[in-house]
Protein backbone atom coordinates (compact mmCIF):
# COMPACT_ATOMS: atom_id res chain seq x y z
CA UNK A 1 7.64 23.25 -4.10
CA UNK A 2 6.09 23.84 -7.24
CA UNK A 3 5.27 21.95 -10.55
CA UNK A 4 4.59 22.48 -14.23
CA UNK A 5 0.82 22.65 -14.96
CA UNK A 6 -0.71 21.09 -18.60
CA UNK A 7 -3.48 21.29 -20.22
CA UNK A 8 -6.30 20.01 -18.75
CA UNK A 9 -10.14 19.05 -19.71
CA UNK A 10 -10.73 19.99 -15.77
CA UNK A 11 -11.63 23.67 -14.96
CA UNK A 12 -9.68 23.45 -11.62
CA UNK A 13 -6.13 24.06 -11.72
CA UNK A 14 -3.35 20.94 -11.74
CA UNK A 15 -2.28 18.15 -14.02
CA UNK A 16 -3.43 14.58 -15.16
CA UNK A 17 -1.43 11.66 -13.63
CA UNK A 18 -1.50 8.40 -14.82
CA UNK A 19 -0.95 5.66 -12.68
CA UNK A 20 2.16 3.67 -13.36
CA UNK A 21 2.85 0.09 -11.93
CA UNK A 22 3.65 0.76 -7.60
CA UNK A 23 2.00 3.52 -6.95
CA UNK A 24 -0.48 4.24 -4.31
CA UNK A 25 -1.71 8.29 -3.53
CA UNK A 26 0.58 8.39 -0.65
CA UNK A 27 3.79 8.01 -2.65
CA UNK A 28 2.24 10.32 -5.35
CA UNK A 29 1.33 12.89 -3.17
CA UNK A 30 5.19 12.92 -1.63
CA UNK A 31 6.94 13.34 -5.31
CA UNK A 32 4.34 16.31 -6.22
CA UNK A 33 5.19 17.96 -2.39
CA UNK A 34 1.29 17.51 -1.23
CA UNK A 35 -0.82 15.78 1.58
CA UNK A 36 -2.24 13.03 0.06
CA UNK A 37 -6.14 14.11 1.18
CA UNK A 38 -5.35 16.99 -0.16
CA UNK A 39 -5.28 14.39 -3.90
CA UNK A 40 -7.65 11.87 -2.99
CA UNK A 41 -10.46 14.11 -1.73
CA UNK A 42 -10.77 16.28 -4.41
CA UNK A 43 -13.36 16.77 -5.94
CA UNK A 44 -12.10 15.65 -9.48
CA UNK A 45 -11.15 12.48 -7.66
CA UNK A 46 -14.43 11.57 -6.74
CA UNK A 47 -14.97 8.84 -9.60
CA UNK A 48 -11.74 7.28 -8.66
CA UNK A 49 -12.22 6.94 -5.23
CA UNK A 50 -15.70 5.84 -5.27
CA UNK A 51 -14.54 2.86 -7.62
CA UNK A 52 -11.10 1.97 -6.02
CA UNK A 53 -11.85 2.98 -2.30
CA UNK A 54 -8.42 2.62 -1.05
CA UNK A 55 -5.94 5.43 -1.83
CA UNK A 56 -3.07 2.84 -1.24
CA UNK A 57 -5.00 0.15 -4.39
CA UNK A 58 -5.01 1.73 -7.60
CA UNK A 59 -4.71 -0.12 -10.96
CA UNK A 60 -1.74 0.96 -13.64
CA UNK A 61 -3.47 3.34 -16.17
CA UNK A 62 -5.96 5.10 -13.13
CA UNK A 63 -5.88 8.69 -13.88
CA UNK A 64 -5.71 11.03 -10.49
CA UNK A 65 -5.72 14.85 -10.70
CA UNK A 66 -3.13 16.45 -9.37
CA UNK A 67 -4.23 20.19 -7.77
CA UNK A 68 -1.52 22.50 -7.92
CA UNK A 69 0.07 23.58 -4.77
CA UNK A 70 -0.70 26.58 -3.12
CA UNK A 71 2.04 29.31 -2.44
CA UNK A 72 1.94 30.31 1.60
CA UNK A 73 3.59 33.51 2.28
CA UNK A 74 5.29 34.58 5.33
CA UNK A 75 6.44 37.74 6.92
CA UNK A 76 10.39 37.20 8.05
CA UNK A 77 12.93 39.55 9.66
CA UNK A 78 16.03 40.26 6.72
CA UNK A 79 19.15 39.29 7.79
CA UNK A 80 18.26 36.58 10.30
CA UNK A 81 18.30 32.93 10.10
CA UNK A 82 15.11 30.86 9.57
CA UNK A 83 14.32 27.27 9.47
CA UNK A 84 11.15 25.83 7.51
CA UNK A 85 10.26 22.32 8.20
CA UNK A 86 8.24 20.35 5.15
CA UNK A 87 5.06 18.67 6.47
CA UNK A 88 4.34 15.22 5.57
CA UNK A 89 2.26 12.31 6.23
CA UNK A 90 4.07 9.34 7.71
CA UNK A 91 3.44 5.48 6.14
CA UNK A 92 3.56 2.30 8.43
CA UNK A 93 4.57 -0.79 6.99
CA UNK A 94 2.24 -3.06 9.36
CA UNK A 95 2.57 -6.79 8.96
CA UNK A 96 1.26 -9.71 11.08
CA UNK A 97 3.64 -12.69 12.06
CA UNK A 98 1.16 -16.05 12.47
CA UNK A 99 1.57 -19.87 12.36
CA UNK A 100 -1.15 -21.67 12.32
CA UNK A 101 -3.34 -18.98 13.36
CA UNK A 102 -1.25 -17.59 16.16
CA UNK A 103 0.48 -14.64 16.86
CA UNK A 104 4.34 -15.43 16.81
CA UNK A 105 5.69 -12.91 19.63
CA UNK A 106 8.89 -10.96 19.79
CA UNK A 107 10.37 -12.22 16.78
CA UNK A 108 13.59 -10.21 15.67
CA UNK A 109 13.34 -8.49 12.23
CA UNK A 110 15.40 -6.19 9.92
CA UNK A 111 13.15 -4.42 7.24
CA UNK A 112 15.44 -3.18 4.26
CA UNK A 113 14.00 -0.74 2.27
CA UNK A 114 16.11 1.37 -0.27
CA UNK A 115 19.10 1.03 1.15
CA UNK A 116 18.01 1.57 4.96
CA UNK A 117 17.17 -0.73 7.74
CA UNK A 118 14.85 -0.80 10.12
CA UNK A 119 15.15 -3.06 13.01
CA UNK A 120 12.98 -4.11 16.13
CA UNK A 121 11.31 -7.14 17.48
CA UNK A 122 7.23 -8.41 17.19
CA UNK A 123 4.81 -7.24 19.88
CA UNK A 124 2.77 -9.54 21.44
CA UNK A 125 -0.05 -9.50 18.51
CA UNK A 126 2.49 -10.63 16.59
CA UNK A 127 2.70 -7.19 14.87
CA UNK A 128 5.45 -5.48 13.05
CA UNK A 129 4.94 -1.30 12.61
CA UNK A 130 7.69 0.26 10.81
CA UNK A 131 7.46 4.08 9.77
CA UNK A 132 8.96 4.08 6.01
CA UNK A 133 8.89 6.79 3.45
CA UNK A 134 6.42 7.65 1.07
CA UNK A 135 8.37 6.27 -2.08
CA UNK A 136 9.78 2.84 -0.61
CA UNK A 137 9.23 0.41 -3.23
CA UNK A 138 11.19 -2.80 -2.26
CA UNK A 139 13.61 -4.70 -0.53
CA UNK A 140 13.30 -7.51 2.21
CA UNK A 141 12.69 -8.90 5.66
CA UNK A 142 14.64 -10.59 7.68
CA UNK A 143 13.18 -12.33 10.14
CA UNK A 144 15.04 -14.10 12.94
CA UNK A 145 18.44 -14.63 14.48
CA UNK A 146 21.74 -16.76 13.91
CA UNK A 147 20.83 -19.87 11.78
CA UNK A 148 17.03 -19.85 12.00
CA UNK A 149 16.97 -16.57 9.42
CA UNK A 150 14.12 -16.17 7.40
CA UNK A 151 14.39 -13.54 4.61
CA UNK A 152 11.15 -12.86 2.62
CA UNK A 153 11.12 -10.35 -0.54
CA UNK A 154 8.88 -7.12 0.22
CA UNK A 155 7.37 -5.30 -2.32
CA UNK A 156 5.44 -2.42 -1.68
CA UNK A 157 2.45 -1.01 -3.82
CA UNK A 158 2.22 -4.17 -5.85
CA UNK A 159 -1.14 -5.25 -4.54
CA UNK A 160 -4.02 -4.82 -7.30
CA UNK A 161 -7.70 -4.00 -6.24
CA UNK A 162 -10.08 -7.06 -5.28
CA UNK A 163 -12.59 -5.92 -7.94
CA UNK A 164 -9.68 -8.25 -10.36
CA UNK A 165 -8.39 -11.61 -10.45
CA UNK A 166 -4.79 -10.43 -10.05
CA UNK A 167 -6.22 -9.03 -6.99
CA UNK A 168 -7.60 -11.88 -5.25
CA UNK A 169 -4.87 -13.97 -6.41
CA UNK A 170 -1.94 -11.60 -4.92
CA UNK A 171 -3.58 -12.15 -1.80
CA UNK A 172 -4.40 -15.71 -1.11
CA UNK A 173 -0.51 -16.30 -2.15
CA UNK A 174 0.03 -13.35 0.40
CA UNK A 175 -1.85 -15.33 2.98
CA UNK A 176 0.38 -18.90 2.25
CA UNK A 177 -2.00 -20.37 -0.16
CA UNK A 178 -0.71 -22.11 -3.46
CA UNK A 179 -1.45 -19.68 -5.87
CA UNK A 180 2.43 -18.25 -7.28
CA UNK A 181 2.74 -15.76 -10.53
CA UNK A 182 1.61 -18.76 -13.26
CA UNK A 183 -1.51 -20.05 -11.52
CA UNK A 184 -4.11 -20.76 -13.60
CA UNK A 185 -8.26 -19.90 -12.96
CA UNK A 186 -8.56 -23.72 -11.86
CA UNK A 187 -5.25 -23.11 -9.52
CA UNK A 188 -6.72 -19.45 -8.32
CA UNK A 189 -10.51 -21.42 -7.85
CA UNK A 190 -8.81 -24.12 -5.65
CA UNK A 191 -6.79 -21.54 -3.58
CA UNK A 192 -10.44 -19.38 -2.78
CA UNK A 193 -12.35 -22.73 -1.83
CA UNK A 194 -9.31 -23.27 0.92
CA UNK A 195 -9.50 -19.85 1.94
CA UNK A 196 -13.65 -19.94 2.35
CA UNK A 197 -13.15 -23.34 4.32
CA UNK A 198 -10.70 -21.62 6.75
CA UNK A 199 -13.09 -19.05 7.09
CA UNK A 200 -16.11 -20.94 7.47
CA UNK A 201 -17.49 -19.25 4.04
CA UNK A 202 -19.60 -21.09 2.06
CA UNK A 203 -16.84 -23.10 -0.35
CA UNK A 204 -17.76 -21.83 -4.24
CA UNK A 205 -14.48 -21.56 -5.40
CA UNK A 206 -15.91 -18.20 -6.69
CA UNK A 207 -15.24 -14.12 -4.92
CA UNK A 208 -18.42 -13.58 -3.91
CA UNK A 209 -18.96 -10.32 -1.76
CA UNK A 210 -18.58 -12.20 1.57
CA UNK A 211 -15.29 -14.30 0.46
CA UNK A 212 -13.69 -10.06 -0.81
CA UNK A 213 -14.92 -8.51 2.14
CA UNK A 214 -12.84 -11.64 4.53
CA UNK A 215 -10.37 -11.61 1.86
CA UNK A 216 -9.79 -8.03 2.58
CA UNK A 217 -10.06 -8.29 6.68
CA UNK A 218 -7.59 -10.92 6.33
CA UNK A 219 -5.10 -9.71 3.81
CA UNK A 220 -5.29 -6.71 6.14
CA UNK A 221 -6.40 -4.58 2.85
């Protein structure tokens, strides 16, 4: 695979990408036909990933550098038949079934993503691991059998860094606590103080580094 270079401030050779609402380096790294450490630990990188951390968090309007591929030559016979396979790096969707703090075992579930389904049943950490591609950006999960269905909306790459407000807030509303699309900073303040209660954190109402670093651990990034 290959790709159109532009003009570039940077002295290595590649391309500016800016970072549009859903993506994460994985999913970047599959559309441009690269490994995504091959992106994120470059060394024009380095200011983004000291600030973000996470190559799966980025904030709209990040700018990543793109390297440009490398061509790999290979000797092959003529007139014989050759198959190339096109490395990649697998993504798990991993999410954790609780209620009221424990694991709910070998629940049946149906992940749609784009169109495809992937079906299988909890393990007994309550855990659901689901290789998906690169790109997946939404769909659903049905959890459940026959008339005790439970179908929650899944979208992927739509978690902000913690360093924000959005951040935090995506995440305690990830984690069941009252804190939808229109809350307010009082709504967002009341939501953290339940959180650091649960948590046995000292109960500010405010993200201090211990309520983020919890925040993350339990949000599971």
């Amino acid at each position: 695979m290959s790709e159109s270079s532009s003009s570039s401030s940077s002295s290595a050779p590649g391309t500016r990408y800016t970072v549009q609402k859903h993506d994460c380096v994985l999913s970047i790294a599959d559309r441009h036909g690269l490994f995504w450490e091959t992106i994120w630990n470059h060394p024009e990188n380095k200011g983004l990933r000291e600030e973000r951390q996470d190559p799966n968090i980025l904030y709209p309007g990040d700018e990543l550098f793109i390297p440009d591929p490398r061509i790999k030559e290979m000797d092959c016979g003529c007139e014989a038949k050759h198959t190339f396979k096109r490395k990649g790096t697998p993504v798990i969707f991993r999410l954790r079934l609780l209620e009221h703090d424990e694991p709910q075992q070998d629940v049946p579930y149906v992940l749609r993503l784009d169109g495809k389904d992937y079906s299988g049943r909890s393990d007994d950490d309550g855990m659901i691991e689901v290789h998906v591609p690169p790109g997946s950006r939404e769909g659903e999960l049905q959890l459940g059998e026959g008339e005790d269905v439970e179908l929650i909306p899944v979208m992927l790459g739509g978690v902000d860094p913690l360093g924000g407000t959005e951040g935090i807030r995506k995440r305690l509303a990830n984690l069941g606590y009252d804190c939808d699309d229109d809350a307010d900073d009082e709504t967002i303040a009341d939501a953290l103080t339940a959180f650091q209660i649960d948590h046995d954190l000292d109960a500010t109402g405010e993200a201090d580094d211990a309520t983020r670093n919890k925040l993350r651990d339990a949000h599971g990034c």
